[in-house]
Protein backbone atom coordinates (compact mmCIF):
# COMPACT_ATOMS: atom_id res chain seq x y z
CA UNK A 1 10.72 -17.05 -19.49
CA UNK A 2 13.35 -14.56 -17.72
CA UNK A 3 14.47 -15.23 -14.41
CA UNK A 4 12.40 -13.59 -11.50
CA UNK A 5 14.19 -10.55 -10.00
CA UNK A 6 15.31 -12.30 -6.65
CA UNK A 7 14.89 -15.95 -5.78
CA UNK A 8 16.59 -16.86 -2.26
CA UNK A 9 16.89 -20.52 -1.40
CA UNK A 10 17.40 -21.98 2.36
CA UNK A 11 18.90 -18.10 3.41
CA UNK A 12 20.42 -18.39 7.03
CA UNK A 13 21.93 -15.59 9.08
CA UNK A 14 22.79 -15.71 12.79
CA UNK A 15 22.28 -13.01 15.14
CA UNK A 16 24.05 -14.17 18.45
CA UNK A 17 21.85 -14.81 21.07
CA UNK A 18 18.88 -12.36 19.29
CA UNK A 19 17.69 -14.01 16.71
CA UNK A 20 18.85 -16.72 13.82
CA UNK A 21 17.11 -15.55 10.26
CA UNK A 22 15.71 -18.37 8.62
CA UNK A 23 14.32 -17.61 5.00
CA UNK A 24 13.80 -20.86 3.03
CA UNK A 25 12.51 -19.14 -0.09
CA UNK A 26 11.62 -15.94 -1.43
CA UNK A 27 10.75 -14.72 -4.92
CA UNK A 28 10.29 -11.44 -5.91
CA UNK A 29 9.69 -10.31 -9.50
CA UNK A 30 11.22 -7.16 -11.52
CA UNK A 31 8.64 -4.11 -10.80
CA UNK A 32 7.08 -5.54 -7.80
CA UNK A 33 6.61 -4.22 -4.77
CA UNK A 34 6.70 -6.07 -1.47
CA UNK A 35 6.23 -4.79 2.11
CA UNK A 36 7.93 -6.47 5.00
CA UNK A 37 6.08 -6.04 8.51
CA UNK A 38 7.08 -7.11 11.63
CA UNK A 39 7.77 -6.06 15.54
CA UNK A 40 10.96 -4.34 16.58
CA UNK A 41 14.02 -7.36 16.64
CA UNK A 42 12.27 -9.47 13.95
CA UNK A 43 15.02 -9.19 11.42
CA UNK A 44 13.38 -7.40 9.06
CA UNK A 45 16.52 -4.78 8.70
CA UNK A 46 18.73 -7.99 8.71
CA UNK A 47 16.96 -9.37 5.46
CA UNK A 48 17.11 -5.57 3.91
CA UNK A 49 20.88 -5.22 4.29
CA UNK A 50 20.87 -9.03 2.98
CA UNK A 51 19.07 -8.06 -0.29
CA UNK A 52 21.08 -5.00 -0.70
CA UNK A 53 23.80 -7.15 -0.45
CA UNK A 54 25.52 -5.13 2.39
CA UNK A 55 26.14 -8.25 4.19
CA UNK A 56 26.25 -11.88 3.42
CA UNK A 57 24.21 -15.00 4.34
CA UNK A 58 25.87 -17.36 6.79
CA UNK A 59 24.24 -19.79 4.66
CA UNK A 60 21.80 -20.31 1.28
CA UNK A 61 21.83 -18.27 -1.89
CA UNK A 62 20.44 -15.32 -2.94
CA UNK A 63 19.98 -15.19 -7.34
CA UNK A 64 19.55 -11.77 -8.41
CA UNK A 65 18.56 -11.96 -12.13
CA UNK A 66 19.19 -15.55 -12.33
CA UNK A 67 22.91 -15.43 -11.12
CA UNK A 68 24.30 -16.23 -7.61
CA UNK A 69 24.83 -12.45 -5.51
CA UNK A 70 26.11 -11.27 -2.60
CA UNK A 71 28.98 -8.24 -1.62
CA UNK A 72 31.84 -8.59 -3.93
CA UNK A 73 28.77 -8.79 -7.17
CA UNK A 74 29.18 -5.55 -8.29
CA UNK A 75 26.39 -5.75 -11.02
CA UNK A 76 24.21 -6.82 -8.46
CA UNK A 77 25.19 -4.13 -6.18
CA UNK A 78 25.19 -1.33 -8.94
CA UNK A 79 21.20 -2.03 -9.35
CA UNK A 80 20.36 -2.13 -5.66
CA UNK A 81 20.27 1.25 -3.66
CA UNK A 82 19.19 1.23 -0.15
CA UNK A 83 17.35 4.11 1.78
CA UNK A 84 17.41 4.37 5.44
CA UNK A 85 15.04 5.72 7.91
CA UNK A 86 17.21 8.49 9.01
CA UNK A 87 19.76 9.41 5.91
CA UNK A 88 22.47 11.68 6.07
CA UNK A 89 23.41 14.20 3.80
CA UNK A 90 26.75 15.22 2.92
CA UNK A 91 27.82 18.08 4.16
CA UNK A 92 27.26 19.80 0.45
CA UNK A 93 24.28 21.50 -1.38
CA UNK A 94 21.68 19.82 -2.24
CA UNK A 95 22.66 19.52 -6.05
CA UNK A 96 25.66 17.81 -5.24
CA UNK A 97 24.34 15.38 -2.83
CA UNK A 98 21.54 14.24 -5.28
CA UNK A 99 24.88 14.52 -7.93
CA UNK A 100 26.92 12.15 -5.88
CA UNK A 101 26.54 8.91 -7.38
CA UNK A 102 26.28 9.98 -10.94
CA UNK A 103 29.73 11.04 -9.80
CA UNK A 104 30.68 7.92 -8.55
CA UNK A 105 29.49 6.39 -11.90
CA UNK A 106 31.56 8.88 -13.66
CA UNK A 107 27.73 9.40 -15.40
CA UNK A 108 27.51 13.24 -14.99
CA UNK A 109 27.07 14.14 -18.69
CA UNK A 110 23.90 15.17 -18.23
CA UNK A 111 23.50 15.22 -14.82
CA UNK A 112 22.00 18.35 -14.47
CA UNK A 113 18.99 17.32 -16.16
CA UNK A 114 18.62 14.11 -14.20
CA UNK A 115 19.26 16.23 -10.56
CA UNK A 116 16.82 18.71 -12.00
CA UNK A 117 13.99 15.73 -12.85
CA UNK A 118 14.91 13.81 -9.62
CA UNK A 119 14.08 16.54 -7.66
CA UNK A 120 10.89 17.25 -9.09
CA UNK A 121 9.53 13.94 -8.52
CA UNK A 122 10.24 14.46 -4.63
CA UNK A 123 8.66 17.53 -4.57
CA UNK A 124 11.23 19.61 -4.33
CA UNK A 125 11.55 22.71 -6.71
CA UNK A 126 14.80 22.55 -8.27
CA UNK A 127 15.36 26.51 -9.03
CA UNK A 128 14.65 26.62 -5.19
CA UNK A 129 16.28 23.45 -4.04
CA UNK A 130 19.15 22.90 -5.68
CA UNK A 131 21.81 25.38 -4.41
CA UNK A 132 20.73 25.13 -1.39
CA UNK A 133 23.04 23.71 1.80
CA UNK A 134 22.26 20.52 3.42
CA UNK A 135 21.82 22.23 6.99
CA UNK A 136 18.97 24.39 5.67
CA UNK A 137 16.50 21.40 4.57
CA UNK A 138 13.83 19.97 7.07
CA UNK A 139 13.24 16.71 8.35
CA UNK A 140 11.31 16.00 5.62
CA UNK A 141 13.12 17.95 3.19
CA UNK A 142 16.41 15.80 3.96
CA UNK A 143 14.69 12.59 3.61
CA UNK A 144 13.14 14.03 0.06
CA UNK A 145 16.72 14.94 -1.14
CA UNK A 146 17.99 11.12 0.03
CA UNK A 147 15.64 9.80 -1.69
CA UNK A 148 16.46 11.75 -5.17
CA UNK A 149 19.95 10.76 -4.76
CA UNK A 150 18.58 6.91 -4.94
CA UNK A 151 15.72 7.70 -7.67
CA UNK A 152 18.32 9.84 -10.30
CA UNK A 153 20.42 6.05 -10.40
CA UNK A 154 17.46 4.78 -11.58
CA UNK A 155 17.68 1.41 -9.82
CA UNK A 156 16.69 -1.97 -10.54
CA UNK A 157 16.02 -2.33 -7.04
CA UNK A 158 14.69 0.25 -4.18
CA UNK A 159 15.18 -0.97 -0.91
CA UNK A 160 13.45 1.08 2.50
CA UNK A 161 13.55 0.80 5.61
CA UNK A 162 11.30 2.66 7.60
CA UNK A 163 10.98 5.70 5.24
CA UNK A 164 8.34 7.76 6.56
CA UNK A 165 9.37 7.18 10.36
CA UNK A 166 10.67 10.49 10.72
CA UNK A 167 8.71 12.66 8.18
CA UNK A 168 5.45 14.54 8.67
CA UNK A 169 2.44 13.12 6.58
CA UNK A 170 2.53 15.40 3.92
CA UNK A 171 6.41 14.42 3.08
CA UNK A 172 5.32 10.50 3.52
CA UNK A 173 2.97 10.79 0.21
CA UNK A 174 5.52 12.67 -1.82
CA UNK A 175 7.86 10.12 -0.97
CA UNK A 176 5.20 7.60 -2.57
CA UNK A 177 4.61 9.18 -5.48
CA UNK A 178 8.36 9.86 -6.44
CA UNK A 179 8.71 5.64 -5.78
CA UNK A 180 5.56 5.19 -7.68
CA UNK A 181 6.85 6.89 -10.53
CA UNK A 182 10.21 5.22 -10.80
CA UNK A 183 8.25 2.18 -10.87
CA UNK A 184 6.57 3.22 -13.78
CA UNK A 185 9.15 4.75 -15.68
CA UNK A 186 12.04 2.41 -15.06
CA UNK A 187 10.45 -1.07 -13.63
CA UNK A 188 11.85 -0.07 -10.37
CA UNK A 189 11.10 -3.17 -7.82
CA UNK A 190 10.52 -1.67 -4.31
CA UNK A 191 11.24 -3.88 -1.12
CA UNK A 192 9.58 -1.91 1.96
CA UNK A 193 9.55 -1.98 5.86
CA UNK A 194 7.56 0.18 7.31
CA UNK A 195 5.17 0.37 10.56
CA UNK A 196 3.20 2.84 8.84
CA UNK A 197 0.64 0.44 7.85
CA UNK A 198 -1.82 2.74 6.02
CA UNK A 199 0.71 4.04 3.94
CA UNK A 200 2.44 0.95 3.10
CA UNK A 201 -0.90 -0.54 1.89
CA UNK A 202 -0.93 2.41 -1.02
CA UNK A 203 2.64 1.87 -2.24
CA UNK A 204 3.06 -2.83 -2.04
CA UNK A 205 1.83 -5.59 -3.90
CA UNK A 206 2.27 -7.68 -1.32
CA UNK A 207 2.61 -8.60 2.39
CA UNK A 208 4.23 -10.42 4.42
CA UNK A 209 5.41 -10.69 7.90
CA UNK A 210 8.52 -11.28 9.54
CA UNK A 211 8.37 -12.91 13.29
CA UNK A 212 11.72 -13.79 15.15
CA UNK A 213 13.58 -14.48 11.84
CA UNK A 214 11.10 -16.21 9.49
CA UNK A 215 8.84 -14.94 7.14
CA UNK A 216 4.66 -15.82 7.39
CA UNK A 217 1.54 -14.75 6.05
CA UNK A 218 0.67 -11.06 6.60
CA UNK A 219 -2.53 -11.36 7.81
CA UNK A 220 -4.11 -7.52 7.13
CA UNK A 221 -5.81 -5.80 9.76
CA UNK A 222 -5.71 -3.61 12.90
CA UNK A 223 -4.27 -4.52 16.19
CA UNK A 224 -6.29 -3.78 19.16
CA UNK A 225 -4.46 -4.56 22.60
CA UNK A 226 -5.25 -5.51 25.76
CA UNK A 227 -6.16 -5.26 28.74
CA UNK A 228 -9.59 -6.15 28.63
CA UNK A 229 -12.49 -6.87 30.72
CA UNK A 230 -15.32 -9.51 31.37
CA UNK A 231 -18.96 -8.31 30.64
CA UNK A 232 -21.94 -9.28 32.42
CA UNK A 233 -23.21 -11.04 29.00
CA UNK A 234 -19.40 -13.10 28.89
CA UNK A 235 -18.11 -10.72 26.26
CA UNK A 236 -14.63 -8.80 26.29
CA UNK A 237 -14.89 -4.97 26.57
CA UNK A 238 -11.99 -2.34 26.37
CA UNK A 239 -12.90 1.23 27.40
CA UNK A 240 -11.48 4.21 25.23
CA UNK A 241 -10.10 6.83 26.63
CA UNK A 242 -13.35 9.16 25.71
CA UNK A 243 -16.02 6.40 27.63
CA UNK A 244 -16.58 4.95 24.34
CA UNK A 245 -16.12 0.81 24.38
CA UNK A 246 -14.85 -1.68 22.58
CA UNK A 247 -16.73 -5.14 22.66
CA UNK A 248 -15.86 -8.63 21.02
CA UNK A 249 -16.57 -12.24 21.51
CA UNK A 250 -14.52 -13.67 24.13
CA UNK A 251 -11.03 -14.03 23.56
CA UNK A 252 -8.20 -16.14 24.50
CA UNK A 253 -7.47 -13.78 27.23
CA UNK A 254 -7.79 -10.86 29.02
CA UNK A 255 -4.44 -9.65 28.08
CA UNK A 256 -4.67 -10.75 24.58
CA UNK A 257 -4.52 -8.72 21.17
CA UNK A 258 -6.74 -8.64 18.43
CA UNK A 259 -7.52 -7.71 14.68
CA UNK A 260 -10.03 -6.12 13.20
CA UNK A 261 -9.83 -6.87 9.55
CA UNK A 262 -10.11 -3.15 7.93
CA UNK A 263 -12.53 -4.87 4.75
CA UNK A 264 -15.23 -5.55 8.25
CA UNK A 265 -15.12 -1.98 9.08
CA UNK A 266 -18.29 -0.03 7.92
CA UNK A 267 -18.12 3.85 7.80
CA UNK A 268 -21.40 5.80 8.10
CA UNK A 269 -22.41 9.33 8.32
CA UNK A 270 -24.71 9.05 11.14
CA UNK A 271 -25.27 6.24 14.24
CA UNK A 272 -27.05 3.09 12.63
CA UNK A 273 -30.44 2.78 14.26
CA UNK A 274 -31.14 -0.66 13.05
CA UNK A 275 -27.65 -2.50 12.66
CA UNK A 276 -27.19 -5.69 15.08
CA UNK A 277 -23.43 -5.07 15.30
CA UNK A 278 -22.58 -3.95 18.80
CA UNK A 279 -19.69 -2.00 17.96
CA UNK A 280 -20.92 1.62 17.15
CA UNK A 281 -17.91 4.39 17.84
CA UNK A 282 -17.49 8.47 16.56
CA UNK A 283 -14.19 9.29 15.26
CA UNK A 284 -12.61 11.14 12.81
CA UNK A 285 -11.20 10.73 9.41
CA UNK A 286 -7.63 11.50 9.40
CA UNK A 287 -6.50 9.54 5.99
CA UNK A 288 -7.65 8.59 2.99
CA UNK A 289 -5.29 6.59 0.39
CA UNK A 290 -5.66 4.87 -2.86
CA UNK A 291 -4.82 1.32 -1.94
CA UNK A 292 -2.21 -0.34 -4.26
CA UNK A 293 -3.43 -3.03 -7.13
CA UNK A 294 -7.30 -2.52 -5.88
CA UNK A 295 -10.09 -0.36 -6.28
CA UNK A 296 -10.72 0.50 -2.51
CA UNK A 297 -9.38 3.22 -0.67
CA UNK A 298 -7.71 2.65 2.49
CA UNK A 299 -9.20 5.48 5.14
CA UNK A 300 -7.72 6.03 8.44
CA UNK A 301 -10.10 6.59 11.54
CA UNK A 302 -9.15 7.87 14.70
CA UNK A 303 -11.45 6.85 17.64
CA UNK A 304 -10.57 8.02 21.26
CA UNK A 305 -6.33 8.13 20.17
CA UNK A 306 -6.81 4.78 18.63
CA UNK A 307 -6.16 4.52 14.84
CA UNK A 308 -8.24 2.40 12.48
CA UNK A 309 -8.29 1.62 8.90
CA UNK A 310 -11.32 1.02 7.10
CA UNK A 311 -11.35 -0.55 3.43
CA UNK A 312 -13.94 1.22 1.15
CA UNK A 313 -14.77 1.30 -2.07
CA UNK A 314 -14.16 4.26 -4.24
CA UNK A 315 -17.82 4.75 -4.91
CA UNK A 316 -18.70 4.50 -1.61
CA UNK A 317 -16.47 7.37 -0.43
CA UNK A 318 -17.47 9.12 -3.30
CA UNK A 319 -21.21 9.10 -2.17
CA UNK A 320 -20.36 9.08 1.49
CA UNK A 321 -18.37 12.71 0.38
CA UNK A 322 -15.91 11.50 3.29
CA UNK A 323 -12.81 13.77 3.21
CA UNK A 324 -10.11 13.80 6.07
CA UNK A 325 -11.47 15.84 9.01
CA UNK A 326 -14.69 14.48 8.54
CA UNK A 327 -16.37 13.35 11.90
CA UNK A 328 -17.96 9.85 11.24
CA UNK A 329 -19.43 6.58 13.09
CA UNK A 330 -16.98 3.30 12.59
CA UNK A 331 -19.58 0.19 12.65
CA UNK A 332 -18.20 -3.79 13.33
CA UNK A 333 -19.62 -6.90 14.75
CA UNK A 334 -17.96 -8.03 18.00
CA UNK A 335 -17.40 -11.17 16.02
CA UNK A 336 -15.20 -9.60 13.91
CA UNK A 337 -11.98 -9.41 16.19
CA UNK A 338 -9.82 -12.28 15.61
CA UNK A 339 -7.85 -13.48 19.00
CA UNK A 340 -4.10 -13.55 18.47
């Protein structure tokens, strides 16, 4: 059996007075795809640059292919390129930005085909695109053209941090389907941070969560903060911004968070007038996203400026004809908020 892509053992790295990571293990496989949430400080661009092998552990080891890795491996490093949430071009046309490590590689033989082909899968056409200078792109444009200058190495390794943060929706699901085809073409394995949660469901394998410098569980769902307040009948209510409301069963307290699993979330076309669950709210669809390894599709709600993710099947979205833009009701028990 080969060995996995990455296997870190007992990885340490301290951050001052911020933080100390503390990774004991961590596998990740060739062609998988793992997402790496977490709240602002965690470390989670710490462990990136780790397993890009910008920096080095203070202590542990990370095997890459089965060999000890770090910044002077320069086979490791050759099959790891790293995408940041704001990239910057060089000051050159597009062509020769997307060019510039073929160039590096001395691999430019035929790079015109693979500029042309790397482009394309971005969504950028490359008779329009390609002559064109770096200061006359877009937001979203520039972020498209970073990321063809990653896909045309055609990397063992894709590594992202935060790479729809500053890119309009539209851009953020080109972006996923040039990753999800380098996957498929070349076993590409993708390692992901992202706060966009509903698009980072479509594109990983797997979750997990990253609090003050360890990794946990990623327990799925949506995050519903306080402040809260007491009903009559001892339940916790939050009022929306609209008058619509919020209950659940009491919770730790009134300044407390919780989750609402997205698979508890029922959509429907019209109020319920027979359903027990006392959580009954209009909103609108604004996403709707195949969600990776499953048969479900992930569809973001937005109810009074708060945004929540419902898991669906296919067929039911199918029958329900839900499309974004579609006004809908959002139905869930107040027992289904779990306190945090």
């Amino acid at each position: 059996m080969s060995a996995p892509l990455y296997r870190v053992e007992n990885l340490k790295y301290s951050y001052g007075m911020y933080f100390d990571l503390d990774v004991p293990e961590l596998t990740i496989q060739h062609g998988e795809s793992l997402g790496i949430v977490g709240p602002n400080g965690s470390g989670k661009s710490t462990l990136l640059n780790l397993l890009a092998f910008i920096d080095a552990p203070d202590e542990g080891t990370i095997y890459f292919e089965g060999v000890p890795a770090g910044p002077d491996s320069l086979e490791a490093r050759r099959g790891v390129t790293m995408l940041l949430q704001v990239s910057y071009l060089l000051k050159r046309t597009v062509f020769e930005n997307v060019a510039y490590g073929l160039r590096l590689r001395n691999e430019m033989h035929n790079a015109d085909e693979r500029v042309r082909e790397a482009l394309s899968w971005v969504g950028l056409a490359p008779d329009k695109f390609a002559h064109r200078m770096w200061h006359q792109l877009s937001g979203g444009e520039a972020q498209r053209v970073a990321l063809a200058s990653r896909l045309v190495l055609r990397p063992k390794v894709l590594v992202l941090d935060e790479p729809t943060a500053s890119v309009d929706r539209h851009s953020s699901y080109l972006i996923k389907d040039a990753i999800d085809r380098s996957r498929r073409m070349f076993n590409t394995s993708l390692i992901i941070v992202s706060h966009d949660y509903l698009w980072l469901h479509t594109v990983a394998d797997k979750l997990v969560r990253m609090e003050e410098g360890r990794l946990m569980e990623y327990v799925a769902g949506n995050v519903i903060h306080g402040p809260w307040e007491e009903t009559e009948d001892r339940l916790f209510s939050k009022r929306l911004p609209d008058g619509q409301v919020i209950l659940s069963a009491r919770g730790t307290s009134l300044e407390s968070s919780a989750i609402l699993n997205p698979s508890n979330i029922i959509i429907a076309l019209e109020p319920p007038q027979r359903e027990s669950a006392l959580n009954i709210l209009k909103g609108k669809i604004l996403n709707m996203s195949d969600e990776a390894s499953t048969d479900n599709i992930l569809t973001e709600v937005v109810v009074a400026q708060i945004h929540l993710n419902a898991r669906i099947t296919k067929h039911s979205a199918i029958q329900l004809q839900l499309v974004p833009g579609r006004e809908v009701w959002i139905v869930f028990k107040a027992t289904s908020l779990q306190w945090i």
